[in-house]
C-alpha atoms as a PDB file:
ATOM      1  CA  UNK A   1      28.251  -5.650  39.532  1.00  0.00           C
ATOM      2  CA  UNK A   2      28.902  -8.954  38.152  1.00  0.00           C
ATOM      3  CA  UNK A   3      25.003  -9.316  38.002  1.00  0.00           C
ATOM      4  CA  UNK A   4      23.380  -7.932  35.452  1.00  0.00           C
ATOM      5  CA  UNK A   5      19.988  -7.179  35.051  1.00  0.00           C
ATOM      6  CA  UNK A   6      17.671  -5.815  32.804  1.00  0.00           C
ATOM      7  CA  UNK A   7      14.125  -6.658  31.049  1.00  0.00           C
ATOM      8  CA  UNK A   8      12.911  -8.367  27.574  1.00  0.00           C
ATOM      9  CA  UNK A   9      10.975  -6.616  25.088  1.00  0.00           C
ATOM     10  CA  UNK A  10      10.724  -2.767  23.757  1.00  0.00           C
ATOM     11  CA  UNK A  11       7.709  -1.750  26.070  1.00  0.00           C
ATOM     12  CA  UNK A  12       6.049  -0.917  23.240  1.00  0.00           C
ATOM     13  CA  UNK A  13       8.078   2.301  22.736  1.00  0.00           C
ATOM     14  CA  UNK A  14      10.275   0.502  19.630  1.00  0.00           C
ATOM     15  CA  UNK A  15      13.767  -0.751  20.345  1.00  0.00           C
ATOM     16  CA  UNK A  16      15.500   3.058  20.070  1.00  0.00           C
ATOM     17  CA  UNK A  17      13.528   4.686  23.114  1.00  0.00           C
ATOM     18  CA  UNK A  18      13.902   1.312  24.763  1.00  0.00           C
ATOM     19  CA  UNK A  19      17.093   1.109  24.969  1.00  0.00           C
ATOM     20  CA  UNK A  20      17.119   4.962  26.084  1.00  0.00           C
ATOM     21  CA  UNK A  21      14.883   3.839  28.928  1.00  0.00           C
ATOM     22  CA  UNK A  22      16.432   0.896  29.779  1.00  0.00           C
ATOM     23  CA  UNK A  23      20.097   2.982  29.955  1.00  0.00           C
ATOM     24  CA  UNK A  24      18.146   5.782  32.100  1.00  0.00           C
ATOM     25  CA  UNK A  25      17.227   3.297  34.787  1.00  0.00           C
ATOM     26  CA  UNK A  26      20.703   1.804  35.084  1.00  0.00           C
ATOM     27  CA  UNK A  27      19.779  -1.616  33.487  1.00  0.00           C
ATOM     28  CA  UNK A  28      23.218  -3.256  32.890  1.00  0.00           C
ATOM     29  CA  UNK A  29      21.249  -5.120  29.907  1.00  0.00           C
ATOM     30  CA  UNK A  30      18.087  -6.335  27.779  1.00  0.00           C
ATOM     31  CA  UNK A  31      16.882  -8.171  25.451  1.00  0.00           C
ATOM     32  CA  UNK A  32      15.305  -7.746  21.836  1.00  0.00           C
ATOM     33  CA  UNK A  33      12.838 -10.460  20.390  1.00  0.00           C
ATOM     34  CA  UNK A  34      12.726 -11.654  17.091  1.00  0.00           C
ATOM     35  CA  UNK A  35       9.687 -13.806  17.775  1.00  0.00           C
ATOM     36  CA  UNK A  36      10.488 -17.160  15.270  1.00  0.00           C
ATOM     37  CA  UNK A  37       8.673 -20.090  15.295  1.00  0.00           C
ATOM     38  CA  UNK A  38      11.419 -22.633  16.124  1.00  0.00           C
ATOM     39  CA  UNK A  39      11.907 -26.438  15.757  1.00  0.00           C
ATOM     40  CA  UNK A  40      15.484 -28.219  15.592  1.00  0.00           C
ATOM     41  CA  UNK A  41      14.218 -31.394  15.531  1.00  0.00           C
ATOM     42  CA  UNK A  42      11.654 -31.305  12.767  1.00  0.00           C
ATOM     43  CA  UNK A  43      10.391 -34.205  11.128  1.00  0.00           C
ATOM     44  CA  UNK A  44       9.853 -31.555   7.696  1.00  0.00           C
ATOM     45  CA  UNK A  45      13.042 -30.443   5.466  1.00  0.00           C
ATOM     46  CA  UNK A  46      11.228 -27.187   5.344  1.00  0.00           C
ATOM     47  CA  UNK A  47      10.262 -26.329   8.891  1.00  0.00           C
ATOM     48  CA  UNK A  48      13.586 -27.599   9.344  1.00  0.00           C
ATOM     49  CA  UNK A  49      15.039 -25.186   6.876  1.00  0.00           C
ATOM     50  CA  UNK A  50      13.404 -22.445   8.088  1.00  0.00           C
ATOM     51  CA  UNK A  51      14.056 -22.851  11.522  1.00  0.00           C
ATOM     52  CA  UNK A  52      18.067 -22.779  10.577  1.00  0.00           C
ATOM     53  CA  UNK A  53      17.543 -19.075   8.641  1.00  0.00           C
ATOM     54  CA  UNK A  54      15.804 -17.526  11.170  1.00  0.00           C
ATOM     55  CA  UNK A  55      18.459 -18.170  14.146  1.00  0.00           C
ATOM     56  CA  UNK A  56      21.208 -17.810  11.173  1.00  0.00           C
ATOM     57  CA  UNK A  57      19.117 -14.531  10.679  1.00  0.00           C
ATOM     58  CA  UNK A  58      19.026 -13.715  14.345  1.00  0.00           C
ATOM     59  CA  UNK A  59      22.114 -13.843  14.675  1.00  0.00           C
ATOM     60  CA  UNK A  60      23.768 -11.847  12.408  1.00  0.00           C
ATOM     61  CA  UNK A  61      21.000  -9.039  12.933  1.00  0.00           C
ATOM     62  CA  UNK A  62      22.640  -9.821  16.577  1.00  0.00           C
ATOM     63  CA  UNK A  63      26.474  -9.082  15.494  1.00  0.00           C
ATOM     64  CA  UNK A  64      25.217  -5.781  13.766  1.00  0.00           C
ATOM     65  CA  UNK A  65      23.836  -4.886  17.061  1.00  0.00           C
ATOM     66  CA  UNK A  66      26.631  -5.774  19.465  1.00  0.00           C
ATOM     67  CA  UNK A  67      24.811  -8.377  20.950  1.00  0.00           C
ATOM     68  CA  UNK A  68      26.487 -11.706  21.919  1.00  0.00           C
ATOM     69  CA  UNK A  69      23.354 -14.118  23.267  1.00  0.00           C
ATOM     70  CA  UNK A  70      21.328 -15.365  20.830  1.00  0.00           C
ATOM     71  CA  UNK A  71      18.290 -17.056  22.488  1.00  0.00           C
ATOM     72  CA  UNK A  72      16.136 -19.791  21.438  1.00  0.00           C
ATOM     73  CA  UNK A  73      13.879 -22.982  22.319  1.00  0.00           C
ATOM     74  CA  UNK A  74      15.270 -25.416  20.259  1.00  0.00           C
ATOM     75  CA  UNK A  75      12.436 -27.709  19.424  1.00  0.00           C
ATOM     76  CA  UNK A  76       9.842 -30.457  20.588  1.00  0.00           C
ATOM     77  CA  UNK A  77       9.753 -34.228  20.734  1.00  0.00           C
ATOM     78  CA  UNK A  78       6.723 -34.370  18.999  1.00  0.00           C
ATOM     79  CA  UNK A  79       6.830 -38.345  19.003  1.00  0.00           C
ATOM     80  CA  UNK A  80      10.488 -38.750  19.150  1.00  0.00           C
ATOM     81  CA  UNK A  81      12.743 -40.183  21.670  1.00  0.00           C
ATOM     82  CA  UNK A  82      14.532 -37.641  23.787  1.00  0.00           C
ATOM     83  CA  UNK A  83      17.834 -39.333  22.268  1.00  0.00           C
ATOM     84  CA  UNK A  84      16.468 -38.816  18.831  1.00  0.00           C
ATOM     85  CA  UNK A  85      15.523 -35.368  19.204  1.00  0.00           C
ATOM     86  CA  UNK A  86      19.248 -34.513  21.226  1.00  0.00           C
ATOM     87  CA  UNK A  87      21.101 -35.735  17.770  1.00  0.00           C
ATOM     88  CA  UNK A  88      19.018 -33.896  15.755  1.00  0.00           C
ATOM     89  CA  UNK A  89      19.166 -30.813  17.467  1.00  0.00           C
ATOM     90  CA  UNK A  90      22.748 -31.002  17.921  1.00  0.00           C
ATOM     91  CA  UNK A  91      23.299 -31.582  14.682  1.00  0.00           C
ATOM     92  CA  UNK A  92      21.322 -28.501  13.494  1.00  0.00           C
ATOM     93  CA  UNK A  93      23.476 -26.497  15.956  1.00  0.00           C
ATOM     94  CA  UNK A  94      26.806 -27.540  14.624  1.00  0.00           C
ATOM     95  CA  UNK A  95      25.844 -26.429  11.100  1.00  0.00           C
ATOM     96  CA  UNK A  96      24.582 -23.023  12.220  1.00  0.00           C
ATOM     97  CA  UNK A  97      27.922 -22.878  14.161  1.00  0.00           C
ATOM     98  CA  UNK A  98      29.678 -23.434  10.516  1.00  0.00           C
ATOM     99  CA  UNK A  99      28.009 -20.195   9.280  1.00  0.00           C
ATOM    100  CA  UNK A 100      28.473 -18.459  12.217  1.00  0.00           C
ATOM    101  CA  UNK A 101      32.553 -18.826  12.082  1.00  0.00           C
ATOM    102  CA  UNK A 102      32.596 -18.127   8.546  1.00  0.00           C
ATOM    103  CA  UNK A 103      31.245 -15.071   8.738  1.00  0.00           C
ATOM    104  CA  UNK A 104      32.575 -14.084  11.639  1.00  0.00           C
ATOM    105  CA  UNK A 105      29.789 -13.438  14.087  1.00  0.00           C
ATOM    106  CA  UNK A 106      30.831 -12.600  17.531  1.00  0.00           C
ATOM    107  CA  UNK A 107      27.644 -13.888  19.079  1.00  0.00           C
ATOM    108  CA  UNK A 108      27.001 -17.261  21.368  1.00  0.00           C
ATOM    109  CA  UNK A 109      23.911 -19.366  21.050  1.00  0.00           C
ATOM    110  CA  UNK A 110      21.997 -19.481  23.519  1.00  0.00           C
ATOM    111  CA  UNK A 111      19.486 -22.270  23.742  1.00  0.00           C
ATOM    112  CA  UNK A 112      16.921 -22.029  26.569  1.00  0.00           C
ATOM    113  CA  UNK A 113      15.695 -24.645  29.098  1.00  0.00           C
ATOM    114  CA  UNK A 114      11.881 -24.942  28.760  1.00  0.00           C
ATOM    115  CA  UNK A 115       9.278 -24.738  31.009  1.00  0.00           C
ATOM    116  CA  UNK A 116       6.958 -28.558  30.067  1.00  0.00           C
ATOM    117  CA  UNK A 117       8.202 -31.598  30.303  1.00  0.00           C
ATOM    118  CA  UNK A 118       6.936 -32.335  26.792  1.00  0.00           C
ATOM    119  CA  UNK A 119       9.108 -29.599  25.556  1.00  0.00           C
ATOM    120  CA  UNK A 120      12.988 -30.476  24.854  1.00  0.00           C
ATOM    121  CA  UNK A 121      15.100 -28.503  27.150  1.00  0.00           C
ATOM    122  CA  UNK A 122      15.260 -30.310  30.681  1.00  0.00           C
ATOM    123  CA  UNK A 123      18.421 -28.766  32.691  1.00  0.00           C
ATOM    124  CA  UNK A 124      20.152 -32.341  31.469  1.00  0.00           C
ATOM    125  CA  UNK A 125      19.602 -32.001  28.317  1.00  0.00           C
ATOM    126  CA  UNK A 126      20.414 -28.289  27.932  1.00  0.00           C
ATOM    127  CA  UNK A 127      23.614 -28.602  29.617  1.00  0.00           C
ATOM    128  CA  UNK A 128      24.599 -32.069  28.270  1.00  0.00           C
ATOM    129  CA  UNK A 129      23.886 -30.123  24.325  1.00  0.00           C
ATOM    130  CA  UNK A 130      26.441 -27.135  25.373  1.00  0.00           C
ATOM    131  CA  UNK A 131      28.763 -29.699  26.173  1.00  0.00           C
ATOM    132  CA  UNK A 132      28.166 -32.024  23.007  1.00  0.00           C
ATOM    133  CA  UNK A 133      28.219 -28.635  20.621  1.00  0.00           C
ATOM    134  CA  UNK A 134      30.138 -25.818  22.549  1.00  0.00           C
ATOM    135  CA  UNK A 135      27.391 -24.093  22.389  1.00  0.00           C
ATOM    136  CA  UNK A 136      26.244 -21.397  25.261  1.00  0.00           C
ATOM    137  CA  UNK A 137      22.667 -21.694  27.169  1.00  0.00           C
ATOM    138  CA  UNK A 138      19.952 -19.510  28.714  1.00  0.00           C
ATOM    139  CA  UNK A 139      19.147 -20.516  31.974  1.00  0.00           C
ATOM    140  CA  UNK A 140      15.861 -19.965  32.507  1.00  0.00           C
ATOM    141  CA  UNK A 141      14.869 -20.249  36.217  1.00  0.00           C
ATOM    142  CA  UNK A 142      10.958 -19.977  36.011  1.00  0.00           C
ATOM    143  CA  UNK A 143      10.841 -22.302  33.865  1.00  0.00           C
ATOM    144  CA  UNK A 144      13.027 -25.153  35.376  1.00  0.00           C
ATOM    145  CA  UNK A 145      10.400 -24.309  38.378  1.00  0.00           C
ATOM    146  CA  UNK A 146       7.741 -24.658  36.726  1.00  0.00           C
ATOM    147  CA  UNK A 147       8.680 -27.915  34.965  1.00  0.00           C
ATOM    148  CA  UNK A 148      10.097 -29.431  38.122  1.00  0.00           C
ATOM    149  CA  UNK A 149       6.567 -28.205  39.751  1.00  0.00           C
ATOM    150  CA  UNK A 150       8.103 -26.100  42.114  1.00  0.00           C
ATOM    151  CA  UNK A 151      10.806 -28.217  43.677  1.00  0.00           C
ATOM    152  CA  UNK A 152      13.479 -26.072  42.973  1.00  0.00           C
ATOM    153  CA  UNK A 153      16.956 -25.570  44.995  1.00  0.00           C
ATOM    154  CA  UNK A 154      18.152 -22.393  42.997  1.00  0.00           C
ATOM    155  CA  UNK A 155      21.704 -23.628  44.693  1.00  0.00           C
ATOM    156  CA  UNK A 156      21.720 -26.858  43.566  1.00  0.00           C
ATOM    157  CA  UNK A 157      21.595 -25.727  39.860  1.00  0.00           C
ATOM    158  CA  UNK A 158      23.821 -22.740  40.424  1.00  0.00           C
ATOM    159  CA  UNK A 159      26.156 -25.568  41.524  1.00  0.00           C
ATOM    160  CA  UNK A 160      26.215 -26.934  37.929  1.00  0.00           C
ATOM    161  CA  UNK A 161      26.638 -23.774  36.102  1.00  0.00           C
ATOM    162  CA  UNK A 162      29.850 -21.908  34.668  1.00  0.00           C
ATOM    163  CA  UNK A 163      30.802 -18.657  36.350  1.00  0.00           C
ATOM    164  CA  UNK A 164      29.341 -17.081  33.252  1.00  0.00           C
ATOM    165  CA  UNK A 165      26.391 -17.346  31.661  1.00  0.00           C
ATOM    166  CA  UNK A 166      22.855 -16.332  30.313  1.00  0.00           C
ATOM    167  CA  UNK A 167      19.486 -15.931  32.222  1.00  0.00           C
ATOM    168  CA  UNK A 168      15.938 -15.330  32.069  1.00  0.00           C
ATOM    169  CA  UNK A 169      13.323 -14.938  35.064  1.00  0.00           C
ATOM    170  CA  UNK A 170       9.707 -13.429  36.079  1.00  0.00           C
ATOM    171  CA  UNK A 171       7.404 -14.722  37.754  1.00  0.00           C
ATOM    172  CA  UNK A 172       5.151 -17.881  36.410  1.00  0.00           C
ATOM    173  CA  UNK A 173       2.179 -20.219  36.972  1.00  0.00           C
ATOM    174  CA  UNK A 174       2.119 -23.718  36.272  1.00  0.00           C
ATOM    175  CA  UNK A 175       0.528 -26.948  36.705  1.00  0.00           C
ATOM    176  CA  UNK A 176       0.911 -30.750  36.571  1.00  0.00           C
ATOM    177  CA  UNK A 177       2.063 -30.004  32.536  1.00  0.00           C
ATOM    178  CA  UNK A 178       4.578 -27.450  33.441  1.00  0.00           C
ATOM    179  CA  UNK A 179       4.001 -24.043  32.528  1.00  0.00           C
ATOM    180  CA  UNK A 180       0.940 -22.032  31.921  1.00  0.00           C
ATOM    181  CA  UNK A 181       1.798 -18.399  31.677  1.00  0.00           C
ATOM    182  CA  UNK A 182       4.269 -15.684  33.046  1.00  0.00           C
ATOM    183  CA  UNK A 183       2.931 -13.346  35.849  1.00  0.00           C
ATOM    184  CA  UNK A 184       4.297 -10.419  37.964  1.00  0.00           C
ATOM    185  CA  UNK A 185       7.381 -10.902  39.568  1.00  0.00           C
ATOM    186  CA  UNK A 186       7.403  -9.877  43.508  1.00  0.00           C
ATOM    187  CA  UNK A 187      10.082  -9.337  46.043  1.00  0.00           C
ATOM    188  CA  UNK A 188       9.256 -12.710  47.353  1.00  0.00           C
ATOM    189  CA  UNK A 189       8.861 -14.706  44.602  1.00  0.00           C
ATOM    190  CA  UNK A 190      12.620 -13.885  43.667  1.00  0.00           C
ATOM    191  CA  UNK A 191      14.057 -13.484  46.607  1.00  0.00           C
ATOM    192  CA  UNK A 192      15.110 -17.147  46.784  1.00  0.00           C
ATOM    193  CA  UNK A 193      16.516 -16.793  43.936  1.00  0.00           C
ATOM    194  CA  UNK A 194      18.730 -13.620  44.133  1.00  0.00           C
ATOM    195  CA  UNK A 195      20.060 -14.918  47.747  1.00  0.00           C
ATOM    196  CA  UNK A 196      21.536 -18.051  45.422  1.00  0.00           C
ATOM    197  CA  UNK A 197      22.972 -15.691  42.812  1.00  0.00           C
ATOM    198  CA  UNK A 198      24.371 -13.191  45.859  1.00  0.00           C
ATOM    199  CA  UNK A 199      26.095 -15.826  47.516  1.00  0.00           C
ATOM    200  CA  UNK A 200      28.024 -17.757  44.566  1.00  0.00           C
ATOM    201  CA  UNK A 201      28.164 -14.008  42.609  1.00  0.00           C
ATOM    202  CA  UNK A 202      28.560 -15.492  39.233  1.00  0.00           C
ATOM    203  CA  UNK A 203      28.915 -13.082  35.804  1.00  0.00           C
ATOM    204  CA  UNK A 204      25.316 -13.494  34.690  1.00  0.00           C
ATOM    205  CA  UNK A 205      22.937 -11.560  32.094  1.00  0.00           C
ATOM    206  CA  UNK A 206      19.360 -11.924  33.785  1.00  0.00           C
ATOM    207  CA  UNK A 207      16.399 -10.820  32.323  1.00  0.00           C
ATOM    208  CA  UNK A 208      12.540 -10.186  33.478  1.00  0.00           C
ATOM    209  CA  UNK A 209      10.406 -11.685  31.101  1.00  0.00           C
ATOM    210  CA  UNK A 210       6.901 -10.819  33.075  1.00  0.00           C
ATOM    211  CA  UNK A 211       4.349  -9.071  31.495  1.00  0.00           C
ATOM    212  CA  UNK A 212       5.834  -5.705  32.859  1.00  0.00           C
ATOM    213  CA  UNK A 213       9.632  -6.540  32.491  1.00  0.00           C
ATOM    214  CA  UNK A 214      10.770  -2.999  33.235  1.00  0.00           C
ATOM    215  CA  UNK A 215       9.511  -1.897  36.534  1.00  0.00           C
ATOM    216  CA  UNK A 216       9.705  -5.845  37.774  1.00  0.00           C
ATOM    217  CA  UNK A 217      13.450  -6.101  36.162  1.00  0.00           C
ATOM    218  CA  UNK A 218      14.006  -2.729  38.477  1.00  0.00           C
ATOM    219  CA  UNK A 219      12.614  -4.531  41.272  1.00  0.00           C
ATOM    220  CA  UNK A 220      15.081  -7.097  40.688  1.00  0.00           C
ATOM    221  CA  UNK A 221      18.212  -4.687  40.401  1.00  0.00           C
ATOM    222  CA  UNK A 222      17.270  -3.795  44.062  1.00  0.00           C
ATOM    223  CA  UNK A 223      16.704  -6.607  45.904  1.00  0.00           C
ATOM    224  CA  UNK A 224      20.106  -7.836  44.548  1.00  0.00           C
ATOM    225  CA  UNK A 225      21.588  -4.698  45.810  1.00  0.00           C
ATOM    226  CA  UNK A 226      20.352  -4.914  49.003  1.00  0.00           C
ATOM    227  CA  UNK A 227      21.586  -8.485  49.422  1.00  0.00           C
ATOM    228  CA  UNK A 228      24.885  -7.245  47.958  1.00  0.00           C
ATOM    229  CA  UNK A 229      24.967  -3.733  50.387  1.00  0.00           C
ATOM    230  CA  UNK A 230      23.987  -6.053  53.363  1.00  0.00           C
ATOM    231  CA  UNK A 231      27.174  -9.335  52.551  1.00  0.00           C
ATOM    232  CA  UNK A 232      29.399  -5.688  53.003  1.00  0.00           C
ATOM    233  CA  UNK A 233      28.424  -5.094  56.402  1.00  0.00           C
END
């Protein structure tokens, strides 16, 4: 299956039985969290800094694992322009790209469209930064729903993607500042969604980030199954 699906976090069992669990349910991935404060675009040297070491640190504890998406919010405006805060964040990208090459780290990052508008990390200005740096992306789809307030054409954005890439989804509430908190994904919440992935198939990674990412992220594996057992006839 070109689709791959699997959940975020350890369930609390640690990352060794996780991954156990995860390989016993037929989860064709998942994701480990590092859980660093991050900001790109950081007015302070030091936050600044800091925020380069810990995805530098990410991702080589990444290579040692065999993982290849490193995956990250980038930063905030906080008072900037949204030009201002692209050209710093793209600049901090292209030096941790320097240290990634030189030592040889077989990973891509990844960094994540956010889910409030006073976040960086609009659809435009993820895509427009993987462009600019060569960089890779999460896509996350709750959260471009939740910032766009629930317009969403799953389609539409499929549309603009590579055949390839990197996903996260559960499901989410959100108001008129974007989002509020992730929730329980259900069939019908994601349905939309996996109908748009079934019929362009693309190579994705997509991961449940809901509060109970396992049995949701199995939930998930199904419904794209079905979709997939019904386009065979």
């Amino acid at each position: 299956m070109a689709i791959r699906i699997g959940p975020a976090g350890s369930d609390g069992l640690g990352y060794i039985k996780a991954l156990k669990k995860a390989a016993r349910m037929g989860f064709g991935c998942m994701e480990v969290a590092f859980t660093y404060y991050i900001n790109l675009a950081a007015d302070e040297p030091a936050k600044l800094t800091a925020s380069r070491e810990r995805i530098q640190a990410s991702c080589r504890m990444a290579a040692i694992m065999g993982a290849r998406n490193v995956v990250f919010h980038a930063g905030f405006y906080q008072g900037l322009s949204a030009e201002r805060t692209f050209k710093r964040i793209a600049k901090a990208l292209e030096g941790i790209q320097t240290v990634i090459e030189k030592n040889r780290w077989p990973v891509t990052l990844c960094p994540e469209t956010t889910g409030r508008p006073s976040q960086f990390g609009s659809l435009e200005e993820i895509l427009t930064l993987s462009q600019a740096t060569g960089c890779g992306f999460t896509m996350d789809f709750s959260h471009l729903l939740a910032r766009a307030g629930g317009e969403l054409v799953y389609s539409e954005v499929l549309e603009r993607l590579p055949r390839r890439f990197h996903a996260h989804f559960s499901g989410i509430a959100y108001g008129p500042k974007g989002e509020r908190k992730h929730l329980k994904t259900t069939p019908k919440f994601f349905l939309p969604l996996a109908e748009a992935l079934v019929s362009r198939n693309p190579e994705v990674t997509l991961i449940n980030e809901s509060p109970q990412p396992y049995p949701d992220a199995a939930m998930m594996k199904r419904v794209i199954q079905q979709l997939l057992n019904a386009a065979a006839g």
